[in-house]
Protein backbone atom coordinates (compact mmCIF):
# COMPACT_ATOMS: atom_id res chain seq x y z
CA UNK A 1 13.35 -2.18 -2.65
CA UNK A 2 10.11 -4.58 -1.50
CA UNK A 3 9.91 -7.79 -3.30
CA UNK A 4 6.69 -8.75 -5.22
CA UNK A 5 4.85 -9.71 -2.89
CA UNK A 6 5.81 -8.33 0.35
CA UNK A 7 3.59 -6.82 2.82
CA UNK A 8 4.02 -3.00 4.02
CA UNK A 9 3.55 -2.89 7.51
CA UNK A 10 6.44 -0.04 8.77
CA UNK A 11 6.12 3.73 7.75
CA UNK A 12 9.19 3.19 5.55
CA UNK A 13 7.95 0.56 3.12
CA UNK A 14 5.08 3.41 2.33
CA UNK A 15 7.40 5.95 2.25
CA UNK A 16 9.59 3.75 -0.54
CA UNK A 17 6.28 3.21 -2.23
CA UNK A 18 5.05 6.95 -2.33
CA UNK A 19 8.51 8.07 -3.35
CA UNK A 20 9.18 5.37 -6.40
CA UNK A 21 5.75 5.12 -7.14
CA UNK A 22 5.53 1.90 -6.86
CA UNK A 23 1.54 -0.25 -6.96
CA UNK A 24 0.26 -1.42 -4.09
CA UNK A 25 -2.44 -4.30 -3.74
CA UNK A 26 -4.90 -3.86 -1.25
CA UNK A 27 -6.75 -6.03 0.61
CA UNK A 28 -9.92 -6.38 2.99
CA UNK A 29 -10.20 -9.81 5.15
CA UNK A 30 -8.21 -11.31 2.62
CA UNK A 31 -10.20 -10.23 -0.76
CA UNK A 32 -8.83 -8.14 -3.16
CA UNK A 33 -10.21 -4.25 -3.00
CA UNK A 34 -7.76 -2.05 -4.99
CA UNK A 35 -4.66 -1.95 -7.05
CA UNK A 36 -2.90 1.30 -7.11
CA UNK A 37 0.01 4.04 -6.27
CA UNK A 38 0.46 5.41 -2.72
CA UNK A 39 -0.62 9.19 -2.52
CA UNK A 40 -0.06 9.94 0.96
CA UNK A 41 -0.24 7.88 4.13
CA UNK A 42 0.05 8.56 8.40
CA UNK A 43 0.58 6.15 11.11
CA UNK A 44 -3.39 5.90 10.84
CA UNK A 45 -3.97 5.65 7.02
CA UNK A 46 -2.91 5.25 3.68
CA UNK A 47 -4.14 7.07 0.36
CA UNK A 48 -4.75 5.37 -2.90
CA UNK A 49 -5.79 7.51 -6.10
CA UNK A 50 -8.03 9.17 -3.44
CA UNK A 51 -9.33 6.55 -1.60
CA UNK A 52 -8.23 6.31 2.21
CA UNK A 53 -7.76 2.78 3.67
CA UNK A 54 -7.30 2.63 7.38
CA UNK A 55 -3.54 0.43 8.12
CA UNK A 56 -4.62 -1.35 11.27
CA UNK A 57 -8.17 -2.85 8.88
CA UNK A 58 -6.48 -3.37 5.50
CA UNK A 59 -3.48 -5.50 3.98
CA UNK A 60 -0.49 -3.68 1.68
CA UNK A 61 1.16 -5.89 -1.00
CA UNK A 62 3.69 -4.51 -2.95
CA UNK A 63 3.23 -5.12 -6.35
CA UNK A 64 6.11 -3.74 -8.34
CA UNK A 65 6.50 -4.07 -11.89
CA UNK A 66 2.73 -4.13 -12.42
C-alpha cells in the first residue's frame, strides 16, 4: 500500500488507488486543486468524482486515511 504522502506516477499505484478506494490529492504547478477517489484512469488521464486530470500536467498524492 502507498504511504501518506507518496506520489502516483506508475499505472499500478492508480490501479491500488481505484481498487481500495483510496483519496488522492491533486495538484497543478504545485497548488492544491482537488481531493478525492480515483474513478478511472489511462496512460493519458486520471478521473476524479468526474473530473479528468491529464497525468503528464498534474501531481497524484496519496492521501490515505483521509
Amino acid at each position: 500500500m502507498s504511504a501518506f504522502g507518496s506520489e502516483l506516477i506508475v499505472d499500478s499505484h492508480f490501479d491500488e488507488h481505484l481498487k481500495k478506494s483510496i483519496p488522492v490529492q491533486i495538484y497543478y504547478k504545485g497548488l492544491h486543486e482537488q481531493i478525492g477517489r480515483i474513478t478511472a484512469y489511462d496512460r493519458f488521464f486520471v478521473e476524479v468524482e468526474g473530473t479528468l486530470y491529464n497525468r503528464k500536467i498534474f501531481t497524484f498524492i496519496s492521501r490515505p486515511g483521509y
